[in-house]
N, C-alpha and C. Protein backbone atom coordinates (compact mmCIF):
# COMPACT_ATOMS: atom_id res chain seq x y z
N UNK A 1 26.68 360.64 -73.97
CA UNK A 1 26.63 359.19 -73.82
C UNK A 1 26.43 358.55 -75.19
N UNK A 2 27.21 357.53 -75.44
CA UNK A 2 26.74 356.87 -76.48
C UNK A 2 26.05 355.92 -76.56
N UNK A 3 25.08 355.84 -77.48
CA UNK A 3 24.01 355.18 -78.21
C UNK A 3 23.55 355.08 -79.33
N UNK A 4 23.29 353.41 -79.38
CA UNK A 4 22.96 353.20 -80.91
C UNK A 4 21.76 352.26 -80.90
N UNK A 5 20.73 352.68 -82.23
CA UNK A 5 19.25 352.69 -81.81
C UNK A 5 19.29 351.39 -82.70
N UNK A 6 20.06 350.96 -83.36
CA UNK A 6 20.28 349.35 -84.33
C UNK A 6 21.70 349.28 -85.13
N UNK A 7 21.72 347.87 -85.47
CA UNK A 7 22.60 347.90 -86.03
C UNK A 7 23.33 348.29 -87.37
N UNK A 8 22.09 348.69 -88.45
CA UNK A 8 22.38 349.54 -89.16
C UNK A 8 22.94 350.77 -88.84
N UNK A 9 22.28 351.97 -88.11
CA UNK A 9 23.05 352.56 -87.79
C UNK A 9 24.20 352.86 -87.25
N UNK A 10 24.40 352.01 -86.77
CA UNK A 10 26.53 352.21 -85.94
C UNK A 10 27.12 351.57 -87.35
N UNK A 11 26.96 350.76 -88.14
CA UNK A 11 27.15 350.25 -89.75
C UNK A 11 27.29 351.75 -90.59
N UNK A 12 26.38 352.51 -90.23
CA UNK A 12 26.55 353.85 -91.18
C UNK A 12 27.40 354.91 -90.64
N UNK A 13 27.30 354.56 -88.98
CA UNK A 13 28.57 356.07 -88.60
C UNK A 13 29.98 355.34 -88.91
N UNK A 14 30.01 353.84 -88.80
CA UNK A 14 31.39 353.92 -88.83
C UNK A 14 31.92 354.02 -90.54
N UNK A 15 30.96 354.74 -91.72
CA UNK A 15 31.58 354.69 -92.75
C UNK A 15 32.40 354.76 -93.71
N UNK A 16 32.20 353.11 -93.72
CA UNK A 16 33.13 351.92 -93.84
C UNK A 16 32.47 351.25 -95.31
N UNK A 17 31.17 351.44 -95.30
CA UNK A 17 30.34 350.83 -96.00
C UNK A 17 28.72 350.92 -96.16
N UNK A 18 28.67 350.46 -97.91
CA UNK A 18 27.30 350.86 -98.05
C UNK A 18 26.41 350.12 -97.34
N UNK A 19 25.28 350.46 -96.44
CA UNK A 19 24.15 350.27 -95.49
C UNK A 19 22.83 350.18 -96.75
N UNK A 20 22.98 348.34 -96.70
CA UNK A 20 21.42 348.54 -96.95
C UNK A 20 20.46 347.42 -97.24
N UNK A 21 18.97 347.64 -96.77
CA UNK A 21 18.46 346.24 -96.23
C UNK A 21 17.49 346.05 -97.13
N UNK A 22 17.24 344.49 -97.37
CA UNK A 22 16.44 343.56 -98.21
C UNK A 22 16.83 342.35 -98.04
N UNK A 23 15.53 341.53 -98.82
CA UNK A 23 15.94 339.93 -98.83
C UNK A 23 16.95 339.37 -99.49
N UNK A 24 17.09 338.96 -99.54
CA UNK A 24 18.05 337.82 -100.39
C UNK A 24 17.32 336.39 -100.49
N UNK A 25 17.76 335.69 -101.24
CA UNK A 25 17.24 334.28 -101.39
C UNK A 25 19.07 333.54 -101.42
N UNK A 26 18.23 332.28 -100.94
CA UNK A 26 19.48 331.29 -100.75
C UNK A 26 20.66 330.86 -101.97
N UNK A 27 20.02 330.69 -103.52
CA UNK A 27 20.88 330.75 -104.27
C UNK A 27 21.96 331.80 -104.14
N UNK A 28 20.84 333.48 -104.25
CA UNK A 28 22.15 334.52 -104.05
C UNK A 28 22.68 334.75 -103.10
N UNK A 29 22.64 333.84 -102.14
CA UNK A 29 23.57 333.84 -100.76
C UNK A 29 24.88 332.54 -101.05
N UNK A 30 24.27 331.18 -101.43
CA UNK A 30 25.20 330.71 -102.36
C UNK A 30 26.18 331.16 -103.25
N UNK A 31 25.55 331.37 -103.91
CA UNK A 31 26.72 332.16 -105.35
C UNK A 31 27.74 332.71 -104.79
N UNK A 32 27.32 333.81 -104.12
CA UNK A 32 28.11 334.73 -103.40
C UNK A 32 29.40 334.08 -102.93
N UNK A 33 29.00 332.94 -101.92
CA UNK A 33 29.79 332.16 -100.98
C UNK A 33 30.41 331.93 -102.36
N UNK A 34 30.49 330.75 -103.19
CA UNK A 34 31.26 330.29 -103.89
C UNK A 34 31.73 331.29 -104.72
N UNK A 35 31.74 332.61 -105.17
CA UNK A 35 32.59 333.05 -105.77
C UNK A 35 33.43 333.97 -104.98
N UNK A 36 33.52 334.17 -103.56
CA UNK A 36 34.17 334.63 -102.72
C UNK A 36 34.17 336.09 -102.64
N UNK A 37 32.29 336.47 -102.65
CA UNK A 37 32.18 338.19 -102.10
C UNK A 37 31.38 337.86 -101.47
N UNK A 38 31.15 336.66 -100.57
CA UNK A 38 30.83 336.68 -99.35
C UNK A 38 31.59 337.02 -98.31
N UNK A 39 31.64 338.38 -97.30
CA UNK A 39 31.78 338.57 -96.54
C UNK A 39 31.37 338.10 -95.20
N UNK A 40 30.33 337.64 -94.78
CA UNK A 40 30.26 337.25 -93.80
C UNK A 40 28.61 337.21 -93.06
N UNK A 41 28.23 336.11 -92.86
CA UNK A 41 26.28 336.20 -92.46
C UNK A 41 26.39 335.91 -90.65
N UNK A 42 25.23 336.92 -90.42
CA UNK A 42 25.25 337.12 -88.61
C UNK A 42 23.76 336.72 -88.52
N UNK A 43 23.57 336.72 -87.39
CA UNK A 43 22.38 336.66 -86.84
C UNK A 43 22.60 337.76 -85.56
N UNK A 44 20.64 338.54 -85.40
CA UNK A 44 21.18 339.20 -84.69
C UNK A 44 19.56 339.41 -83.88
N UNK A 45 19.59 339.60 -82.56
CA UNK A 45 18.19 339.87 -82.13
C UNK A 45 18.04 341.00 -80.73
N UNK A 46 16.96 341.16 -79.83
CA UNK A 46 16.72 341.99 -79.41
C UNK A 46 17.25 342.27 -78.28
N UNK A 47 17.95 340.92 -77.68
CA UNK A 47 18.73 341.75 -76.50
C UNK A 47 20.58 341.30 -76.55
N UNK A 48 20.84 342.85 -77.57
CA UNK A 48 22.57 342.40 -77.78
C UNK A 48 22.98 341.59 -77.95
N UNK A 49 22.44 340.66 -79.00
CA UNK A 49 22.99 339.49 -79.26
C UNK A 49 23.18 339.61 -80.56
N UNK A 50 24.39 339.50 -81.39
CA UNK A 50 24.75 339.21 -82.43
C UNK A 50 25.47 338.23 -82.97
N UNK A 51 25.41 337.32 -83.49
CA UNK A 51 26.30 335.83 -83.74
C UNK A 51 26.59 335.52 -84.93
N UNK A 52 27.72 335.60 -85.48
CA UNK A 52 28.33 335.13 -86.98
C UNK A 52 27.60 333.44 -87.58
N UNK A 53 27.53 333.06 -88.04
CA UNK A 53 27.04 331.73 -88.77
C UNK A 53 28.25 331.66 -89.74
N UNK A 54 28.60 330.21 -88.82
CA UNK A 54 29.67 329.46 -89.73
C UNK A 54 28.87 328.62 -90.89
N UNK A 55 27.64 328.13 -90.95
CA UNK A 55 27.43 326.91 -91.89
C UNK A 55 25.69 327.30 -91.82
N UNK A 56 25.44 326.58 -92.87
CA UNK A 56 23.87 326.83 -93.47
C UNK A 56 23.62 325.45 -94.14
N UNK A 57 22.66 324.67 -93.56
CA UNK A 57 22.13 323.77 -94.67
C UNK A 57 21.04 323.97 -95.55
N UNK A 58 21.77 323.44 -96.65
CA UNK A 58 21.05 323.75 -98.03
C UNK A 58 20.86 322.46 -99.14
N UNK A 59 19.55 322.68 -99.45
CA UNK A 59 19.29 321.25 -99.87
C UNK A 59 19.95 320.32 -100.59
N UNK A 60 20.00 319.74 -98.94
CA UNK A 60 21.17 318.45 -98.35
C UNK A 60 22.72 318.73 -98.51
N UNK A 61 23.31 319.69 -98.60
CA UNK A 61 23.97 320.06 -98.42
C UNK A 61 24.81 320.92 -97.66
N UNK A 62 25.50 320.94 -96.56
CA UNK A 62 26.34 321.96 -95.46
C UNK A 62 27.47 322.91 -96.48
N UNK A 63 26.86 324.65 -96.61
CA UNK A 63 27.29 325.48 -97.06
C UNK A 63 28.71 325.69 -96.36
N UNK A 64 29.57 325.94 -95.98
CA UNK A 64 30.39 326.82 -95.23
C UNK A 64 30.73 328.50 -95.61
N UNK A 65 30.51 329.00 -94.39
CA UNK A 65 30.65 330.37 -94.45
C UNK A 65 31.60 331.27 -93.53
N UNK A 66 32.41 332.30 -94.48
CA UNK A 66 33.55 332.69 -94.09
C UNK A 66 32.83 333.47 -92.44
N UNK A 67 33.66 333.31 -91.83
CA UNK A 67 33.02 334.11 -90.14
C UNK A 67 34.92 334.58 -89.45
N UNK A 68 34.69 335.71 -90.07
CA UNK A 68 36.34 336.09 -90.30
C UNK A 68 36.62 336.57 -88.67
N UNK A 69 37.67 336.89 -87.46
CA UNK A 69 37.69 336.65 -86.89
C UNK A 69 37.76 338.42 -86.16
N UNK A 70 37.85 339.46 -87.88
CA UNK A 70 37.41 341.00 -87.18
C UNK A 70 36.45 341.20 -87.94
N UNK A 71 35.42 340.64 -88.13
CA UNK A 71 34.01 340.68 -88.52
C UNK A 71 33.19 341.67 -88.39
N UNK A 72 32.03 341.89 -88.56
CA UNK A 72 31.12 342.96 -88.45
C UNK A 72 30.50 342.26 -87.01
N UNK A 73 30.19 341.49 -87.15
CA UNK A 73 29.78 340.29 -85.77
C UNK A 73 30.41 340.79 -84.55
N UNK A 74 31.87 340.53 -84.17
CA UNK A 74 32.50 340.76 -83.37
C UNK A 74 32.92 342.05 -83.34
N UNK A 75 33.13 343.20 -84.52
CA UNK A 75 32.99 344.91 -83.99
C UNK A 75 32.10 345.09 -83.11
N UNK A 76 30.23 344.40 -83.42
CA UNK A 76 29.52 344.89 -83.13
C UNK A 76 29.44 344.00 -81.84
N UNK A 77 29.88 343.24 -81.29
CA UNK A 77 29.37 343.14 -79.72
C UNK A 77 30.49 343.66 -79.26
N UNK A 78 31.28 344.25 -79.85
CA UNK A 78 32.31 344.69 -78.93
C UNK A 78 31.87 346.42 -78.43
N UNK A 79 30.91 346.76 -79.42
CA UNK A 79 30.63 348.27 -79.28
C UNK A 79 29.13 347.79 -78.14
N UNK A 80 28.51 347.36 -78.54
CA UNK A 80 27.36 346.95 -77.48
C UNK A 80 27.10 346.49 -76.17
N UNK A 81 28.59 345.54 -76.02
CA UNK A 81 28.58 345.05 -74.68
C UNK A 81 29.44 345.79 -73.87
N UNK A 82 30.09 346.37 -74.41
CA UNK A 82 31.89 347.08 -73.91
C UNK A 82 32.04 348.45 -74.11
N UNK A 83 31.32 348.74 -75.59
CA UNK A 83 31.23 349.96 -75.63
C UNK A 83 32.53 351.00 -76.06
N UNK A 84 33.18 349.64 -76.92
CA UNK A 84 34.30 350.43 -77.88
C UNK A 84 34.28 350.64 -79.06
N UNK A 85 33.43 351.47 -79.10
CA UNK A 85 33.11 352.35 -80.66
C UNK A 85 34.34 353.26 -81.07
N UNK A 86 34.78 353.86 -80.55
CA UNK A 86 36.11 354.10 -81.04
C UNK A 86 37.45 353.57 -81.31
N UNK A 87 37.50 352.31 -80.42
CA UNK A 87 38.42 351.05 -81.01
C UNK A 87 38.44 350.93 -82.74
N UNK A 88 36.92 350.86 -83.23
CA UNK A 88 36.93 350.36 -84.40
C UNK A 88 36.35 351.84 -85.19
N UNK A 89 36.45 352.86 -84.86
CA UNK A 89 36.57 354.07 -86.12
C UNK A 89 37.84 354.65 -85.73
N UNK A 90 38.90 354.19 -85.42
CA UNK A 90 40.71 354.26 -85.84
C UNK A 90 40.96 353.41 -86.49
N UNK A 91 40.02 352.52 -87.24
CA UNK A 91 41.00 351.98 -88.03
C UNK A 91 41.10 351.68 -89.43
């Protein structure tokens, strides 16, 4: 049966990419955005819920943020709710 104990981990089997956690502060979440290696900011909590964030306000200002439409966001409720983890390690 498959199971995954967070979302880091299904992040590390499907490797795809480096896994790894700390803060950030809002400038270097800025920057990022404006020089375009922002990939993409989620929100995520305890019962299967994971949600992309289109926009962030920042003092007084509405950031926009890329929320691409095969995301890490949308892999991951697709493996959680549905349970197609192999959909997305073919590809």
């Amino acid at each position: 049966m498959f199971f995954i104990h967070n979302l880091q981990e299904l992040t590390e089997q499907w490797g795809e990419f480096e896994v790894s956690e700390r803060t950030i502060c809002m400038e270097e979440l800025v920057t990022a955005n404006s020089e375009g290696t922002l990939l993409e900011v989620f929100g995520s909590g305890t019962a299967a819920v994971v949600t992309p964030v289109g926009a962030i306000h920042y003092q007084g200002r509405k950031v926009e943020l890329p929320t691409p439409a095969d995301g890490l966001a949308i892999r991951w409720v697709s493996v959680i709710l549905w349970g197609h983890n192999s959909v997305w390690q073919e590809r």
